[in-house]
C-alpha atoms as a PDB file:
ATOM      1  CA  UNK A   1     -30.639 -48.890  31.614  1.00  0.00           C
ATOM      2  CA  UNK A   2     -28.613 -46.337  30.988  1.00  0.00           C
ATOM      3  CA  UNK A   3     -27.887 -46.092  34.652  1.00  0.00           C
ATOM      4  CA  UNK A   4     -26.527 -49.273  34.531  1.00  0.00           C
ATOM      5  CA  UNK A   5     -24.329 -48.978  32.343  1.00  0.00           C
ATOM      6  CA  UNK A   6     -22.537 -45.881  33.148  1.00  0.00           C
ATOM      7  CA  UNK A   7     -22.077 -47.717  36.691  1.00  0.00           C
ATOM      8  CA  UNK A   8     -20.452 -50.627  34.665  1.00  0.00           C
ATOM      9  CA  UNK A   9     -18.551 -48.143  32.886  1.00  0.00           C
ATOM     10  CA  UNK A  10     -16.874 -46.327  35.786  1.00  0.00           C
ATOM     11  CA  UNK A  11     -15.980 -49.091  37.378  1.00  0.00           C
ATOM     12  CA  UNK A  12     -13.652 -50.280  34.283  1.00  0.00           C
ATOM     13  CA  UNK A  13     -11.766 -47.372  33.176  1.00  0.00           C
ATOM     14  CA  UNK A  14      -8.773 -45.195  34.493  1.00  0.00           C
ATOM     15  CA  UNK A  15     -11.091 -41.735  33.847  1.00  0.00           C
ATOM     16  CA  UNK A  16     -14.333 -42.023  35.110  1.00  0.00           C
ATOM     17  CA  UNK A  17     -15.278 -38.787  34.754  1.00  0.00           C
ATOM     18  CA  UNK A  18     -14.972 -39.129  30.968  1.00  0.00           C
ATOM     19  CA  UNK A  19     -17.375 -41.817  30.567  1.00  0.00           C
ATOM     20  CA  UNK A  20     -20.539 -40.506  28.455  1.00  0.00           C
ATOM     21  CA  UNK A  21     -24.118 -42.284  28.384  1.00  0.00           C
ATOM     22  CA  UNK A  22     -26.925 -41.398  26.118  1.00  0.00           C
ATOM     23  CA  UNK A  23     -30.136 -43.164  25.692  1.00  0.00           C
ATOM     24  CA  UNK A  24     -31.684 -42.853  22.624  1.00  0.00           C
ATOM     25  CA  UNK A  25     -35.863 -44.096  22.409  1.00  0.00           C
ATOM     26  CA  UNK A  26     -37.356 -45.253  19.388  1.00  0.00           C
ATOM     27  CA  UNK A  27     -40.576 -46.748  19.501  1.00  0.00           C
ATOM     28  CA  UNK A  28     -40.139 -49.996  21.120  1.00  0.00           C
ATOM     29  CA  UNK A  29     -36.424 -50.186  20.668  1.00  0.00           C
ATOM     30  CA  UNK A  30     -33.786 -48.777  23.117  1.00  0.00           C
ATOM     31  CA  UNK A  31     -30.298 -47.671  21.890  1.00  0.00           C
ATOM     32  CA  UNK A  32     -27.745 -46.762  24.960  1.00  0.00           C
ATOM     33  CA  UNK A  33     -24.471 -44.981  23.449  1.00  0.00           C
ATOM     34  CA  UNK A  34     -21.028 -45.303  25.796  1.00  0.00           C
ATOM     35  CA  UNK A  35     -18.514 -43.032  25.097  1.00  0.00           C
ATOM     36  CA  UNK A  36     -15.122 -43.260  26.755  1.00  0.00           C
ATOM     37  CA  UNK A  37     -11.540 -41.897  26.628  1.00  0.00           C
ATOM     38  CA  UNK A  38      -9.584 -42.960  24.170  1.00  0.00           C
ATOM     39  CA  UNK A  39      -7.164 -44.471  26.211  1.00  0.00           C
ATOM     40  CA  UNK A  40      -9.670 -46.335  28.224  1.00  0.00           C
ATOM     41  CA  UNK A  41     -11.215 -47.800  24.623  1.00  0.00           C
ATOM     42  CA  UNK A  42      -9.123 -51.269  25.570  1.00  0.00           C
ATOM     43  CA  UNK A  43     -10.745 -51.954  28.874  1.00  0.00           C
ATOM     44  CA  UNK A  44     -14.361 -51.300  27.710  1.00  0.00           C
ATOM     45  CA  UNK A  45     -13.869 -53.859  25.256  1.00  0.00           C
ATOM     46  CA  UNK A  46     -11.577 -56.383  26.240  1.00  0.00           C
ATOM     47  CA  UNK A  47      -9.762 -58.949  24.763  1.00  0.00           C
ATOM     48  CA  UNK A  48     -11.674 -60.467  21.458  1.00  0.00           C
ATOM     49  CA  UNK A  49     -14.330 -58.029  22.915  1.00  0.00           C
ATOM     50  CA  UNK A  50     -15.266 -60.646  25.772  1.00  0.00           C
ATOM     51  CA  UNK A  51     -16.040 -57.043  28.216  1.00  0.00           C
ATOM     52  CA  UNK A  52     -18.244 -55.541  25.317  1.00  0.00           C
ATOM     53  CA  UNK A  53     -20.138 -58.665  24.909  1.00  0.00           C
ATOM     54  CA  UNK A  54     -20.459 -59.163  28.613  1.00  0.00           C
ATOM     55  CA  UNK A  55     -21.860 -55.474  29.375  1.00  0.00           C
ATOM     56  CA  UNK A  56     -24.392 -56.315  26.595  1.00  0.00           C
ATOM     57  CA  UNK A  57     -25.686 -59.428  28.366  1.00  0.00           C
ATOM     58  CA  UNK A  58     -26.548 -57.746  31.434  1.00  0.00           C
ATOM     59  CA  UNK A  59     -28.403 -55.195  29.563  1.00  0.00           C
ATOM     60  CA  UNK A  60     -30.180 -57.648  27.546  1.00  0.00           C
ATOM     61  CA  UNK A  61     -31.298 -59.153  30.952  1.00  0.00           C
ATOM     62  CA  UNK A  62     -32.043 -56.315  32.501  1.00  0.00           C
ATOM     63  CA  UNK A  63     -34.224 -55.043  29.658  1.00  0.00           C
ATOM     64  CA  UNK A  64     -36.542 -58.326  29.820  1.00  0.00           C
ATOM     65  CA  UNK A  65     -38.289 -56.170  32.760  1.00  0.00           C
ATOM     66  CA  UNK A  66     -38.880 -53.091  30.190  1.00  0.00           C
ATOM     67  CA  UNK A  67     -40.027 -55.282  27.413  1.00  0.00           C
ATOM     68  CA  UNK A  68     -38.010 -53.228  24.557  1.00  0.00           C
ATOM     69  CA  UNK A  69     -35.329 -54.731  22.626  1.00  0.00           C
ATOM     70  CA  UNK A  70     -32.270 -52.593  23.799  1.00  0.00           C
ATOM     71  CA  UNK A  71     -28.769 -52.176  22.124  1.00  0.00           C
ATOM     72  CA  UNK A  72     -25.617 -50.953  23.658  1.00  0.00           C
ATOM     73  CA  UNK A  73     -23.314 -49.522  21.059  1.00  0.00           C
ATOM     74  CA  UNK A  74     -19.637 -48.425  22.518  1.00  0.00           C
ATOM     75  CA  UNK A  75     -18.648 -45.277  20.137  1.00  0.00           C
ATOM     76  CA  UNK A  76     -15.095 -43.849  19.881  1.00  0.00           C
END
């Protein structure tokens, strides 16, 4: 997971090398922390936060296959 979203990450923002993942395990619950620049804040979550919602979708697929409930959290 958290693979997948530092991909989704990079691909949005201006300084990819800025972009910081950490996955944090807790029993059957999955909590994936994205920090980016501060200046790249806007693109990560979008208008009305349509990107932020839209990055948690796909990892709320992509978690049926791990069978944990996963959050993605977006910290500044």
């Amino acid at each position: 997971m958290k693979e997948l979203v530092e991909v989704i990450a990079k691909a949005l923002v201006d300084n990819p090398d800025e972009v910081v993942v950490t996955e944090i395990e807790d029993g059957n619950e999955l909590r994936i922390e994205l920090k980016v620049a501060a200046a790249d804040m806007g693109k990560v979550i979008g208008r009305q936060g349509r990107i932020a919602k839209a990055i948690r979708s796909v990892v709320k697929t992509a978690s049926t296959r791990i069978d944990k409930k996963v959050t993605v959290e977006i910290i500044e």
